[in-house]
C-alpha atoms as a PDB file:
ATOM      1  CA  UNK A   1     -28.897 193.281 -69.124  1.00  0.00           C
ATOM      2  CA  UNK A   2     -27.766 189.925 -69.875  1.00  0.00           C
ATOM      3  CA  UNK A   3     -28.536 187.538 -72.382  1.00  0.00           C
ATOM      4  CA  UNK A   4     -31.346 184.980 -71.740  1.00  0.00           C
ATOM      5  CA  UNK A   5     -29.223 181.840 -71.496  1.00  0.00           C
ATOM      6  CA  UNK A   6     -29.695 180.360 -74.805  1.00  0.00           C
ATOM      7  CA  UNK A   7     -30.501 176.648 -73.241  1.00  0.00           C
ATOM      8  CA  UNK A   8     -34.095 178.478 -71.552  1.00  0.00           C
ATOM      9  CA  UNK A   9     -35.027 179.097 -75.635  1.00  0.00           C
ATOM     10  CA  UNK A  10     -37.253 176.706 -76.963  1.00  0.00           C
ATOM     11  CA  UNK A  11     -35.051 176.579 -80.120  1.00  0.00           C
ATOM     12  CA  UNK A  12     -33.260 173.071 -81.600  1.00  0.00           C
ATOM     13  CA  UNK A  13     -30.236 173.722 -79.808  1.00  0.00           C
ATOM     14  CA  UNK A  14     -31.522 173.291 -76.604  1.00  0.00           C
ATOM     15  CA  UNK A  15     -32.494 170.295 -74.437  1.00  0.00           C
ATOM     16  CA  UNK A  16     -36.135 168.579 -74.707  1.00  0.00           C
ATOM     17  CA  UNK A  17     -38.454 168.774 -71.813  1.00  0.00           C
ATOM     18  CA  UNK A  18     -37.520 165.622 -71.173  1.00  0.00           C
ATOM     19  CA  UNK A  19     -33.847 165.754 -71.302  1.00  0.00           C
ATOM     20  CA  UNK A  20     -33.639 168.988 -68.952  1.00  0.00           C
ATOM     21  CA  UNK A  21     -35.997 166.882 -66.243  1.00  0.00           C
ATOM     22  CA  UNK A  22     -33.727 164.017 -66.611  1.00  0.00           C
ATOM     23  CA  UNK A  23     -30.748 165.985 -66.081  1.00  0.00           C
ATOM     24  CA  UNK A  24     -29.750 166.142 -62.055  1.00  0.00           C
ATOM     25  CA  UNK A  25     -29.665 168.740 -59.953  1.00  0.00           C
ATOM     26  CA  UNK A  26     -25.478 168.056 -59.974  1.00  0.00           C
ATOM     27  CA  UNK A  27     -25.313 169.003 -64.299  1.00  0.00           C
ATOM     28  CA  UNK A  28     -22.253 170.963 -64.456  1.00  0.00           C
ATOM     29  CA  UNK A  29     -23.403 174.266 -65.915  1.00  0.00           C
ATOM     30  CA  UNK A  30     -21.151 175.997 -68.754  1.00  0.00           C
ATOM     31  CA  UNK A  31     -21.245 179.330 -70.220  1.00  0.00           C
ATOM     32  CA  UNK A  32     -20.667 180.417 -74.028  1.00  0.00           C
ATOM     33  CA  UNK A  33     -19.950 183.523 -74.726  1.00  0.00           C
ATOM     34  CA  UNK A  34     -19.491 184.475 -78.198  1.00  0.00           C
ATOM     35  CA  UNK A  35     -20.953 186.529 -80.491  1.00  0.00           C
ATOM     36  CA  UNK A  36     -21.448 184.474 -83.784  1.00  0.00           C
ATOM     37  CA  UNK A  37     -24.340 183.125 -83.179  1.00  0.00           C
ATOM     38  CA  UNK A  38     -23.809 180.071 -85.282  1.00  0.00           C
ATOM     39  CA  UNK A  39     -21.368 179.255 -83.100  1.00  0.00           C
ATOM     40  CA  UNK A  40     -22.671 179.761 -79.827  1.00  0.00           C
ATOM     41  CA  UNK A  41     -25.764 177.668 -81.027  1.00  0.00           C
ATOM     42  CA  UNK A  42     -23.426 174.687 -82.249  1.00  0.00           C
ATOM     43  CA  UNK A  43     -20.814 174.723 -78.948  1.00  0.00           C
ATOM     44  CA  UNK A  44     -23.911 174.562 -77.120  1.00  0.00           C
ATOM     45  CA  UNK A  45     -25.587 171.449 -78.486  1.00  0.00           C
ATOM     46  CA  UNK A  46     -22.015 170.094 -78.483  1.00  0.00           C
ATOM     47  CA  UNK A  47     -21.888 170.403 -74.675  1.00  0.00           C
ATOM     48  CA  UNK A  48     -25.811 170.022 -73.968  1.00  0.00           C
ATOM     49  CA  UNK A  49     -25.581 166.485 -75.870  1.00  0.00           C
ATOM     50  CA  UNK A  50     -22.702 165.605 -73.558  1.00  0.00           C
ATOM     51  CA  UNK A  51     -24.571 166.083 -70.441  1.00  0.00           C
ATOM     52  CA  UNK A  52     -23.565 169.348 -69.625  1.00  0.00           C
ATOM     53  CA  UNK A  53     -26.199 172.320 -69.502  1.00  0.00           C
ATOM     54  CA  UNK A  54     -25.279 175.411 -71.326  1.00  0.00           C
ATOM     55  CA  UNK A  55     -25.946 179.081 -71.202  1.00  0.00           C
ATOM     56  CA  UNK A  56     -25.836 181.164 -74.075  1.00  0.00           C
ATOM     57  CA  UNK A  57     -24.311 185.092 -74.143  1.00  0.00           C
ATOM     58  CA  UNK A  58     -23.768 187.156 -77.013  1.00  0.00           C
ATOM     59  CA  UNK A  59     -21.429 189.418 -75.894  1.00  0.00           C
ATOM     60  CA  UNK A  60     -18.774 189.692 -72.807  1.00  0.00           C
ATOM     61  CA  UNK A  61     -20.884 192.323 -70.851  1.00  0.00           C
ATOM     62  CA  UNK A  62     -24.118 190.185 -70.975  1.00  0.00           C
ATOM     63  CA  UNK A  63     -21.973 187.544 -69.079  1.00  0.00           C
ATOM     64  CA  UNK A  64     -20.657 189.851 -66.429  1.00  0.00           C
ATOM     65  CA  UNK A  65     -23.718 191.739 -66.093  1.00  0.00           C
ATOM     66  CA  UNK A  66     -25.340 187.975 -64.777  1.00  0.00           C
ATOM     67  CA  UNK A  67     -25.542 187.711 -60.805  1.00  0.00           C
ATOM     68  CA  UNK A  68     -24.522 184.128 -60.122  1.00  0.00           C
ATOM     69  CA  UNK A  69     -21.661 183.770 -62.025  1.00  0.00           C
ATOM     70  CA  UNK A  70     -20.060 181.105 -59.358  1.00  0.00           C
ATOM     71  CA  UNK A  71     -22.709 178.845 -60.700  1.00  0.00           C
ATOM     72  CA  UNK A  72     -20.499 177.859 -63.882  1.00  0.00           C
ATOM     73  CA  UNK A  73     -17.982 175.083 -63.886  1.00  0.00           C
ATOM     74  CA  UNK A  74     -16.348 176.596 -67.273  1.00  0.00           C
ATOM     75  CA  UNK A  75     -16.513 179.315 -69.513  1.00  0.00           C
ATOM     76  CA  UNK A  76     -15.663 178.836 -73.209  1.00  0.00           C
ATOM     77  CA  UNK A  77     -15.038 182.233 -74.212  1.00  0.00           C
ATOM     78  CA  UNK A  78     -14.454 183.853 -77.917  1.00  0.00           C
ATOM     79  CA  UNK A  79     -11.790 186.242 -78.146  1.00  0.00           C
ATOM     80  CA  UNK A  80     -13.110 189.000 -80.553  1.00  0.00           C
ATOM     81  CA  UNK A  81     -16.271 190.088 -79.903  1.00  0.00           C
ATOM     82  CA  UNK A  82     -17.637 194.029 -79.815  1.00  0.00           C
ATOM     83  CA  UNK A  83     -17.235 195.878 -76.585  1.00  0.00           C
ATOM     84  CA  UNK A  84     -15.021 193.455 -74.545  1.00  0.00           C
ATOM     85  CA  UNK A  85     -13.035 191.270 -75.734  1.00  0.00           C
ATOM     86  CA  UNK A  86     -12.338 187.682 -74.327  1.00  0.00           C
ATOM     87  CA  UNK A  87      -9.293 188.750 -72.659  1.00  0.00           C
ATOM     88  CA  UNK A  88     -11.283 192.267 -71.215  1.00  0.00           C
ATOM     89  CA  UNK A  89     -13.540 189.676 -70.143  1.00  0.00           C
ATOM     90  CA  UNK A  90     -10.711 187.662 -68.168  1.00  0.00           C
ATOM     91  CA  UNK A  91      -9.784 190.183 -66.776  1.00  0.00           C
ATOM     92  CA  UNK A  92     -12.641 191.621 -65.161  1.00  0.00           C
ATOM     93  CA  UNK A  93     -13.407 188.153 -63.495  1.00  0.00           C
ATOM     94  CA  UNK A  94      -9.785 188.128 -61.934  1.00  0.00           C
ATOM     95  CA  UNK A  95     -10.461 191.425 -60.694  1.00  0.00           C
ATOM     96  CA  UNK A  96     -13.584 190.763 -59.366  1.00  0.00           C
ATOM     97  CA  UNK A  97     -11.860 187.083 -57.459  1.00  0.00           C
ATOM     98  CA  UNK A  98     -14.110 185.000 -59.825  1.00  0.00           C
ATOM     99  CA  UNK A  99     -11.997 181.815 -60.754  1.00  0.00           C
ATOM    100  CA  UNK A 100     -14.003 179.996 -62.818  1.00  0.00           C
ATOM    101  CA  UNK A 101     -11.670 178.399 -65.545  1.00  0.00           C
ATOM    102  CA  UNK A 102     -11.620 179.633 -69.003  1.00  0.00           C
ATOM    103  CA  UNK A 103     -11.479 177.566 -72.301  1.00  0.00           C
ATOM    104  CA  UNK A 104     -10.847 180.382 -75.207  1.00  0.00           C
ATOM    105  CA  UNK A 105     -12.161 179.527 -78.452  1.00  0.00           C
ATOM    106  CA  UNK A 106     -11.269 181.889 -81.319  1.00  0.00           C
ATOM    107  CA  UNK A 107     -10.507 182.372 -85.061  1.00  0.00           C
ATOM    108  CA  UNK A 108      -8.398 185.158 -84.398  1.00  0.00           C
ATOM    109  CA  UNK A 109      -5.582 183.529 -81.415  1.00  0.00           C
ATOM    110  CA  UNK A 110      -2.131 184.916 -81.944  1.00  0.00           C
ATOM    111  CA  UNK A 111       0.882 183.582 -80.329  1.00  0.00           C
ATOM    112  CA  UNK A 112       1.076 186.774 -78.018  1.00  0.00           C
ATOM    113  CA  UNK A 113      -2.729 186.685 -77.232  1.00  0.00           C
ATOM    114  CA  UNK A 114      -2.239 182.838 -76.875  1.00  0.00           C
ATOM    115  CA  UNK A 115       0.446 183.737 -74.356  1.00  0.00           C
ATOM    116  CA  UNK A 116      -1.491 186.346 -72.240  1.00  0.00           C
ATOM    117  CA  UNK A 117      -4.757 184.031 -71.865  1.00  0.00           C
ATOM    118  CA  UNK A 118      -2.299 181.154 -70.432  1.00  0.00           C
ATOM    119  CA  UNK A 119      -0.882 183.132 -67.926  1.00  0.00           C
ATOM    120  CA  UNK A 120      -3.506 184.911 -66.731  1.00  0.00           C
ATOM    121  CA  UNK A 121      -5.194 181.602 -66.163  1.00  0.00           C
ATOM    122  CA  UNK A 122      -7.001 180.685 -69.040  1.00  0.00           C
ATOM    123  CA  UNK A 123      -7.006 176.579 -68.950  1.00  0.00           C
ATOM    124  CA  UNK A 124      -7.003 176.004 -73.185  1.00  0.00           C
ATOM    125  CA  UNK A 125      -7.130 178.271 -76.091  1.00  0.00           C
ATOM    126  CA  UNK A 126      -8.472 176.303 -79.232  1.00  0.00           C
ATOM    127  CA  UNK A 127      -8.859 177.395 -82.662  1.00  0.00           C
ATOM    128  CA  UNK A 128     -12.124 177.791 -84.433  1.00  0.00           C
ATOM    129  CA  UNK A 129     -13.780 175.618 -85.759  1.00  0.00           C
ATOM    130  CA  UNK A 130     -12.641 174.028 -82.502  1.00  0.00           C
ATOM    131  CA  UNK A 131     -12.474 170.118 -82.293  1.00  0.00           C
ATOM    132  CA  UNK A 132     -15.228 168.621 -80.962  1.00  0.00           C
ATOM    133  CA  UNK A 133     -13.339 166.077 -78.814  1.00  0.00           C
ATOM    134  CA  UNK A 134     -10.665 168.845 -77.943  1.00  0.00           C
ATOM    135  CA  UNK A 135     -13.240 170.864 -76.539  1.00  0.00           C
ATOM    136  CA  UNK A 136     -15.052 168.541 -74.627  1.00  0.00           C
ATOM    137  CA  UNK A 137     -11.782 167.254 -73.368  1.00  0.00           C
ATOM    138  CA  UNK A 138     -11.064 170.959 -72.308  1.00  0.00           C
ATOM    139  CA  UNK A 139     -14.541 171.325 -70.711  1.00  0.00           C
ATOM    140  CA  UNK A 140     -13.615 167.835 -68.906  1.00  0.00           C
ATOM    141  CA  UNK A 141     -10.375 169.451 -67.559  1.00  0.00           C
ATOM    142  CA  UNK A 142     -12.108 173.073 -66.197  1.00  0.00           C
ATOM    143  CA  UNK A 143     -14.618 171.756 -64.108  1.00  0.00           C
ATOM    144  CA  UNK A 144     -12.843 168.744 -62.852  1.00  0.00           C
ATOM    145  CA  UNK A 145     -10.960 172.373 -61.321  1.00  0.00           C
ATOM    146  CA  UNK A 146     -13.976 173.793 -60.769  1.00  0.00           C
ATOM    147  CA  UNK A 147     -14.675 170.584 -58.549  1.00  0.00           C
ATOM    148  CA  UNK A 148     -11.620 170.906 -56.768  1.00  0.00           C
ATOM    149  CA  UNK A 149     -11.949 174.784 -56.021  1.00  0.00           C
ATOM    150  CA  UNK A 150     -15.546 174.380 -54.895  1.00  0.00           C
ATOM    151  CA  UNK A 151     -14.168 171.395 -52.157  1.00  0.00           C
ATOM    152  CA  UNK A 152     -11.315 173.771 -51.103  1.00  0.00           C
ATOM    153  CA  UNK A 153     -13.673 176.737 -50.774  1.00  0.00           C
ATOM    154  CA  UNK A 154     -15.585 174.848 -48.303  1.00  0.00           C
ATOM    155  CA  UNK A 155     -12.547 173.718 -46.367  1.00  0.00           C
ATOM    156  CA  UNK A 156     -11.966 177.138 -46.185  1.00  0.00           C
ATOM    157  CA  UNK A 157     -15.594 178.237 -44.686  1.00  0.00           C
ATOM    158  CA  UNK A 158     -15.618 175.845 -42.148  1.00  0.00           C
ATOM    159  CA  UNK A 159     -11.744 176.443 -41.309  1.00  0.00           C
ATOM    160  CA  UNK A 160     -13.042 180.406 -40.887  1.00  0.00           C
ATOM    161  CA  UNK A 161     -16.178 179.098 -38.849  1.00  0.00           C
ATOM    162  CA  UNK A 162     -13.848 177.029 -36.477  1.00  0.00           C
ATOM    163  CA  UNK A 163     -11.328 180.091 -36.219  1.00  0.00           C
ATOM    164  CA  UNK A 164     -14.341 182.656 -35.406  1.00  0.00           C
ATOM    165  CA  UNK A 165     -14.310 180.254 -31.855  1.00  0.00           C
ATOM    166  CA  UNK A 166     -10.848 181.195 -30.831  1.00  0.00           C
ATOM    167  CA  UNK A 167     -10.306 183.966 -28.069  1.00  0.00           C
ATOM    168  CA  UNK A 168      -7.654 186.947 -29.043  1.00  0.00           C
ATOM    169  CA  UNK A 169      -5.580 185.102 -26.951  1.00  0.00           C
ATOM    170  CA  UNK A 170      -5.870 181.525 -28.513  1.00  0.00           C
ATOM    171  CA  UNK A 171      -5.482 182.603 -31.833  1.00  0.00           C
ATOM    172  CA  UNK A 172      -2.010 184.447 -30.819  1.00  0.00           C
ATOM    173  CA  UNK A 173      -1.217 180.699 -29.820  1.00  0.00           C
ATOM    174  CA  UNK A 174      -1.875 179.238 -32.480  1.00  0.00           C
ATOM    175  CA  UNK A 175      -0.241 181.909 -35.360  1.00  0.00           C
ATOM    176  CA  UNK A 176       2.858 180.923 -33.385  1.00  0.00           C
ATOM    177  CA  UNK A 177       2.390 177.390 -33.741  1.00  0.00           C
ATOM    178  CA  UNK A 178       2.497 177.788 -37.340  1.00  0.00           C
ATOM    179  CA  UNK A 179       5.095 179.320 -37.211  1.00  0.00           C
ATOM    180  CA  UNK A 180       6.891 176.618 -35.310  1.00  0.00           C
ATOM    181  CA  UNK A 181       7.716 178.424 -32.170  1.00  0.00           C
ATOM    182  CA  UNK A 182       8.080 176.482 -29.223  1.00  0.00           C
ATOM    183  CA  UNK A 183       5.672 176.847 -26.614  1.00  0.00           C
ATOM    184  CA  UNK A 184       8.045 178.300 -24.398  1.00  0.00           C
ATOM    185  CA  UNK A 185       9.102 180.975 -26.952  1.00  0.00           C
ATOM    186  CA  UNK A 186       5.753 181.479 -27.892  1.00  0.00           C
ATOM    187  CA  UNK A 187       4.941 182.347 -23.852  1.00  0.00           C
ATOM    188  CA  UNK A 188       7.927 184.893 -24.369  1.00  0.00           C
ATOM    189  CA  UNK A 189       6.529 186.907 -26.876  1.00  0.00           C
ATOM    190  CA  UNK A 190       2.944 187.062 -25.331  1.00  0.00           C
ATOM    191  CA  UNK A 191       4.040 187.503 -22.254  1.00  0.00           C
ATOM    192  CA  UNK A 192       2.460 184.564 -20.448  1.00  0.00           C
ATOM    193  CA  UNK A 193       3.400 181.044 -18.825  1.00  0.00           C
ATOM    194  CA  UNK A 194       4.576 178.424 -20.373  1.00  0.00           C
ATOM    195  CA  UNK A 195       1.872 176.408 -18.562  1.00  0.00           C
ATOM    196  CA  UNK A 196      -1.076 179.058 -19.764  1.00  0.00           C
ATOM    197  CA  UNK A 197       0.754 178.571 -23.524  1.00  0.00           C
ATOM    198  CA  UNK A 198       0.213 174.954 -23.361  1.00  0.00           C
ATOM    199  CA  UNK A 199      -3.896 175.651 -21.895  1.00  0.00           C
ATOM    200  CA  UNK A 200      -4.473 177.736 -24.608  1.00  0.00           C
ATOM    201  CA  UNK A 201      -2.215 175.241 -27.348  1.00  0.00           C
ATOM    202  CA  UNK A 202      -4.783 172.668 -26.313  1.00  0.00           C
ATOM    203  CA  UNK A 203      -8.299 174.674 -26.615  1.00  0.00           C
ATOM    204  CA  UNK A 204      -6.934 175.847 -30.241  1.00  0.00           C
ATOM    205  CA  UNK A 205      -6.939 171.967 -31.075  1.00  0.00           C
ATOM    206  CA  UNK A 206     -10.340 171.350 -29.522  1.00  0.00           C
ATOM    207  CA  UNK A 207     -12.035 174.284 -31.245  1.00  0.00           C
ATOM    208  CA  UNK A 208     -10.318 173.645 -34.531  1.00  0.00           C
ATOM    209  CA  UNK A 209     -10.700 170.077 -34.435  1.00  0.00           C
ATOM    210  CA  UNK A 210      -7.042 169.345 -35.087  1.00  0.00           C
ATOM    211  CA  UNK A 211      -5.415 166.696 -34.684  1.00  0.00           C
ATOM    212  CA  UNK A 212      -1.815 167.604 -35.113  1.00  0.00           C
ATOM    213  CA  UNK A 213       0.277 170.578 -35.378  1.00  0.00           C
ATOM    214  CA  UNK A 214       0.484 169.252 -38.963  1.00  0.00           C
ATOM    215  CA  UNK A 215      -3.392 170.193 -39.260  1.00  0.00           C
ATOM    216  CA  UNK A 216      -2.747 173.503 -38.049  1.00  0.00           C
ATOM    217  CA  UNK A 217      -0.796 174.682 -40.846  1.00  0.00           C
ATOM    218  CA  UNK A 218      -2.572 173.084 -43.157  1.00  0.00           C
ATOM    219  CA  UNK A 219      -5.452 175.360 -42.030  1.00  0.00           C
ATOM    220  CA  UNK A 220      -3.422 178.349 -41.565  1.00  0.00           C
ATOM    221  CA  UNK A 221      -2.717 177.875 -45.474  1.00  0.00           C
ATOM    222  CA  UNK A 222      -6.037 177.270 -46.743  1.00  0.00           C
ATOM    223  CA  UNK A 223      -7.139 180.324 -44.802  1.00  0.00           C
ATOM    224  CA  UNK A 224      -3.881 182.321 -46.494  1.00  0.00           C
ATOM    225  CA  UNK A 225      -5.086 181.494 -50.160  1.00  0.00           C
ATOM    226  CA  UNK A 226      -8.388 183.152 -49.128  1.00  0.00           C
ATOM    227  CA  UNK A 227      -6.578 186.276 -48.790  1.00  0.00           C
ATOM    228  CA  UNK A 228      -4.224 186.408 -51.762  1.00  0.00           C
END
């Protein structure tokens, strides 16, 4: 079961009453995951004094075992902690599609371990005690991605509502479009008129609300990251 998130604990580290009411419904939400508790507790009033609201887990499995991960704009993660480590922990998310950037704080960061967070994504690694201003300026950099992943996964729903319209037919049109057939060669290889090719062309821009071939492919390549 996971953690309580540490900022829901009456305890010093946490907002007042008054600072959580004052704080909008828009507070970028961050979770720390590490097992020293000291600090957990002091990266959280770090972040929770800069506006941010943090959640506090003790361990890597607490943080997977919580049901709305999508809800965090960063997770500073330690890298040695009992059961899964940080990179275990990275892992998992990738497999499971769950993006949320990843600021590694540790005591313990090799070169090689350095290395394999980077590539698989991770945004910063600091050392412990990490800087203040480093981390903040990590935390800064994640969900400013976060931001731009959450506008781009919208651009994708609405790109896969406006698709849903298209017949069979129309969306045979429009993959070659994107292609950059030529209506006549695209009539070839369906097997229809040119003058059907152009009927159908022009309902896949109404229903899609393109205007330009140029917007076509931009949609066909927001809707190929969703599958990657």
């Amino acid at each position: 079961m996971a953690e309580q998130p540490d900022h829901h604990i009456p305890d010093r580290t946490s907002p007042s009453a008054s600072q959580s009411a004052s704080l909008s419904a828009s507070t970028l939400q961050i979770a720390v995951i590490d097992d020293d508790a000291a600090a957990r507790t002091s990266i959280m009033r770090l972040l929770n004094v800069s506006g941010y609201a943090a959640h506090g887990y003790e361990h890597g499995q607490a943080l997977l075992d919580e049901p709305a991960l999508e809800r965090f704009s960063c997770l500073v993660l330690d890298l040695q902690m009992p059961g899964l480590s940080g990179l275990d922990v990275q892992r998992v998310l990738l497999q499971r599609g769950v993006a949320t950037p990843v600021v590694f704080v540790s005591a313990f960061g090799t070169v090689a371990t350095t290395v394999r967070a980077l590539h698989a994504g991770a945004l910063d690694f600091l050392e412990k005690p990490a800087d203040p201003s480093a981390l903040l300026a990590a935390v800064a950099r994640a969900a400013a991605t976060a931001g731009d992943r959450v506008v781009k996964q919208q651009q994708q729903a609405e790109i896969a509502r406006r698709m849903a319209l298209l017949t069979t037919r129309e969306r045979e049109v429009f993959e070659g479009v994107v292609q950059g057939l030529p209506n006549k060669q695209i009539g070839a290889a369906l097997g229809i008129a040119l003058k059907t090719v152009k009927v159908h062309r022009g309902r896949v821009m109404q229903k899609l609300e393109a205007g330009s071939v140029a917007d076509l492919v931009r949609s066909a390549a927001l809707l190929a990251d969703v599958t990657r």
